[in-house]
Structure formats: structure tokens, C-alpha cells
Protein backbone atom coordinates (compact mmCIF):
# COMPACT_ATOMS: atom_id res chain seq x y z
CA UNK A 1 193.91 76.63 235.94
CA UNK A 2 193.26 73.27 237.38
CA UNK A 3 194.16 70.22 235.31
CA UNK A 4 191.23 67.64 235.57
CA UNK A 5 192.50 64.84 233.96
CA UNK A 6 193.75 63.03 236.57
CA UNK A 7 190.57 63.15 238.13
CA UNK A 8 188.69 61.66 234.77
CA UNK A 9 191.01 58.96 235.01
CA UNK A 10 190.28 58.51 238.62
CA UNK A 11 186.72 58.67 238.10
CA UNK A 12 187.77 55.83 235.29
CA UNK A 13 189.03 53.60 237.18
CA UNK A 14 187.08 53.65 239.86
CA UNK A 15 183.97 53.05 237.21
CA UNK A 16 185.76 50.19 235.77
CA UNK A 17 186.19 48.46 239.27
CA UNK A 18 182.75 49.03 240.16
CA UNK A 19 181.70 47.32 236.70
CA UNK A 20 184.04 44.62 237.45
CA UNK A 21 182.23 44.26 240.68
CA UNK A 22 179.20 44.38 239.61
CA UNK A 23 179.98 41.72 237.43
CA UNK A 24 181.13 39.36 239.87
CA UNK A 25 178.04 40.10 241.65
CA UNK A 26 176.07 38.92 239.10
CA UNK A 27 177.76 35.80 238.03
CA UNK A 28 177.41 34.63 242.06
CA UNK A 29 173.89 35.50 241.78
CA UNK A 30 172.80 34.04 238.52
CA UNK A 31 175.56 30.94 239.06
CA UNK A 32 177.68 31.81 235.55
CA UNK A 33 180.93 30.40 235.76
CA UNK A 34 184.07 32.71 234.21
CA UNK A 35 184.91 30.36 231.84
CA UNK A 36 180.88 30.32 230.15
CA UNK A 37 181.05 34.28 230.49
CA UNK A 38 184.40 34.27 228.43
CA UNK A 39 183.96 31.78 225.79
CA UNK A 40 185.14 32.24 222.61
CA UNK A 41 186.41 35.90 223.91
CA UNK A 42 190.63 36.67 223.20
CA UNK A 43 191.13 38.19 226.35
CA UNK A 44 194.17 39.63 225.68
CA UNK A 45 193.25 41.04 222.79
CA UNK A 46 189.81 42.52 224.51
CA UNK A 47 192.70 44.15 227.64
CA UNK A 48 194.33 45.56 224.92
CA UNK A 49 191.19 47.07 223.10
CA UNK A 50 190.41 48.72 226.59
CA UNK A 51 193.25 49.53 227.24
CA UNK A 52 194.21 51.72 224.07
CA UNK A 53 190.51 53.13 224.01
CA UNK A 54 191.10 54.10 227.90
CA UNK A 55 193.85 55.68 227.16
CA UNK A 56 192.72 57.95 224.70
CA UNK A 57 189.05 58.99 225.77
CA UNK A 58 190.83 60.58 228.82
CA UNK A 59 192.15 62.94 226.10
CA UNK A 60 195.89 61.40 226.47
CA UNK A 61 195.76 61.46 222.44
CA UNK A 62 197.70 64.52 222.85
CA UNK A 63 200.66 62.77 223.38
CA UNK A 64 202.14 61.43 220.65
CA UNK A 65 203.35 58.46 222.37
CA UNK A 66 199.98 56.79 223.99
CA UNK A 67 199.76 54.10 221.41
CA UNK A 68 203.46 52.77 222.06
CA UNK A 69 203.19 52.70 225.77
CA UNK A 70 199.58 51.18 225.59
CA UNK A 71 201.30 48.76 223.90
CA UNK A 72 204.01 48.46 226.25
CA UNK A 73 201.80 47.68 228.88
CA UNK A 74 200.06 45.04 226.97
CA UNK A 75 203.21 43.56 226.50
CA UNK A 76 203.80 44.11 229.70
CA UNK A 77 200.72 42.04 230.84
CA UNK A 78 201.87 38.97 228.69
CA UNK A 79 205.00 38.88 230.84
CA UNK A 80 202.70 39.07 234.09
CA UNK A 81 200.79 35.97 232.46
CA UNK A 82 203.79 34.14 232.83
CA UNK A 83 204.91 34.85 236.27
CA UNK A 84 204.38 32.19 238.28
CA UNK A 85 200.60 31.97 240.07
CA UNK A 86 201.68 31.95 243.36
CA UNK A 87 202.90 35.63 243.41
CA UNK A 88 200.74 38.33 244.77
CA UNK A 89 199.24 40.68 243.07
CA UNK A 90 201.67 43.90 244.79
CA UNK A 91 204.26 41.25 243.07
CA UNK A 92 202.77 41.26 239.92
CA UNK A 93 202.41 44.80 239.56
CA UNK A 94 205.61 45.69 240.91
CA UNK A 95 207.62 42.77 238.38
CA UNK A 96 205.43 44.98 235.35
CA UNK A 97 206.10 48.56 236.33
CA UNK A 98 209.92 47.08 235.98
CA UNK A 99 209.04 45.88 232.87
CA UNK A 100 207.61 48.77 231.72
CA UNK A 101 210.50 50.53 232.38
CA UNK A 102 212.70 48.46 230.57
CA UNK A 103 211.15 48.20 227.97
CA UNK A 104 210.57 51.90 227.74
CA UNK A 105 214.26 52.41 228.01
CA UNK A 106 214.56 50.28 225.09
CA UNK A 107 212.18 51.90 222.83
CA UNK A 108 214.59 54.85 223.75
CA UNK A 109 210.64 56.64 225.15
CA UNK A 110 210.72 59.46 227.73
CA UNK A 111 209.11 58.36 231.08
CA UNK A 112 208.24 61.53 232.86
CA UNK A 113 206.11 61.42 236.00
CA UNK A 114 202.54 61.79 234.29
CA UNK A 115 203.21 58.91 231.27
CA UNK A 116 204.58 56.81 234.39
CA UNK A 117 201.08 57.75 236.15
CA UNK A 118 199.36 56.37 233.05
CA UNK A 119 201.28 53.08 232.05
CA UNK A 120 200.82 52.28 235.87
CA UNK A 121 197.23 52.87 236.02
CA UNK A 122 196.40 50.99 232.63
CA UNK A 123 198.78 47.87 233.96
CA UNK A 124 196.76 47.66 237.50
CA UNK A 125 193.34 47.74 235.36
CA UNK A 126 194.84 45.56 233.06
CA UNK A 127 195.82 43.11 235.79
CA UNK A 128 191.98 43.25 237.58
CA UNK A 129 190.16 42.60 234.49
CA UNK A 130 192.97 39.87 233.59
CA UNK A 131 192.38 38.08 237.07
CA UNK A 132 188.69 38.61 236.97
CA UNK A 133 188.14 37.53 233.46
CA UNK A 134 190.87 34.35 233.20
CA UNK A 135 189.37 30.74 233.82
CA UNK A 136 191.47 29.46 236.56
């Protein structure tokens, strides 16, 4: 039997980028700036939201552990906030996958193959909507 849950999240993602797009697409046309569009939004908090409620729609609720490695990679993200701007983004996302791993290892949490699938997906969506939704 074929798992599709890889391909939900695929579909995800690839739903998300396309609203993130679309979004950008409109702000050009209708001339909104990102910091009028995000005003008086926490948008680390908001990542976070989506990220947790990501996580579990795509049925990952079965594991027990979704809520501590959504977290991880939030935490994760506030590290990537503080890396300096000039780094790419293959730079960012490689310097948070390490840091997810760490911290992983410190929470004592099993990383096997599909939860490493998972945390790195929600970190590279968490990084797009944290560089298209932060005012320069």
C-alpha cells in the first residue's frame, strides 16, 4: 500500500509557495509595502502557529513527538534570525538543520529519516514566509 503523505506535504508546500507568491504579486500590483501588510502581526509567533497546524493536518499527529520538534524548529528559526544578513539562504538552512540536530540530540528525541524529512520541510517554509513577511 502506497503511503501518500509525503505527497500531501508536497502538495503543501508547494500551495504555500504559490500563496506566498501570489502575495507578492499583489503587494507589487496594489503598491503595499511589507511592513503596512505586517503591522501589528508577531511574526514569529504567526511561523509558529503555521507551523504546528502544518504539521499536524498532514496527519503527523500520530507521532507523539510533532509538537516538540515543531517547536524545535521554531527555535530553530530564532537562531536563523540572528545569523548574520549577508548569508544565503542554502546557508541559512544548512546552519538550522545543524541546529535542529543539536538540539534534538539534546532533548535526547529520535531523528529517523521521515521526522528529519519533516523538521526540514517546516524550517525551509518557515524561512520563506520569514523572508517574505520581515520588514527589511
Amino acid at each position: 500500500m502506497f503511503n501518500y503523505e509525503i505527497l500531501y506535504l508536497i502538495g503543501f508546500i508547494v500551495l504555500a509557495l504559490g500563496v506566498v507568491v501570489g502575495v507578492v504579486l499583489l503587494m507589487k500590483k496594489f503598491n503595499i509595502s511589507p511592513k503596512q501588510l505586517t503591522e501589528g502581526i508577531d511574526i514569529s509567533k504567526t511561523i509558529s502557529i503555521i507551523i504546528k497546524i502544518t504539521a499536524k493536518e498532514l496527519n503527523f499527529v500520530n507521532d507523539e513527538s510533532v509538537d516538540e520538534i515543531a517547536n524545535i524548529v521554531i527555535d530553530s528559526l530564532d537562531y536563523i534570525r540572528t545569523i548574520a544578513n549577508d548569508a544565503t539562504k542554502e546557508e541559512k538552512v544548512q546552519a538550522g538543520i545543524q541546529y535542529v540536530e543539536e538540539l534534538c540530540l539534546s532533548f535526547e528525541i529520535e531523528m529517523n529519516e521521515d521526522r528529519m524529512f519533516v523538521a526540514t520541510t517546516l524550517l525551509q517554509l518557515g524561512i520563506n514566509l520569514l523572508e517574505t513577511l520581515e520588514v527589511k
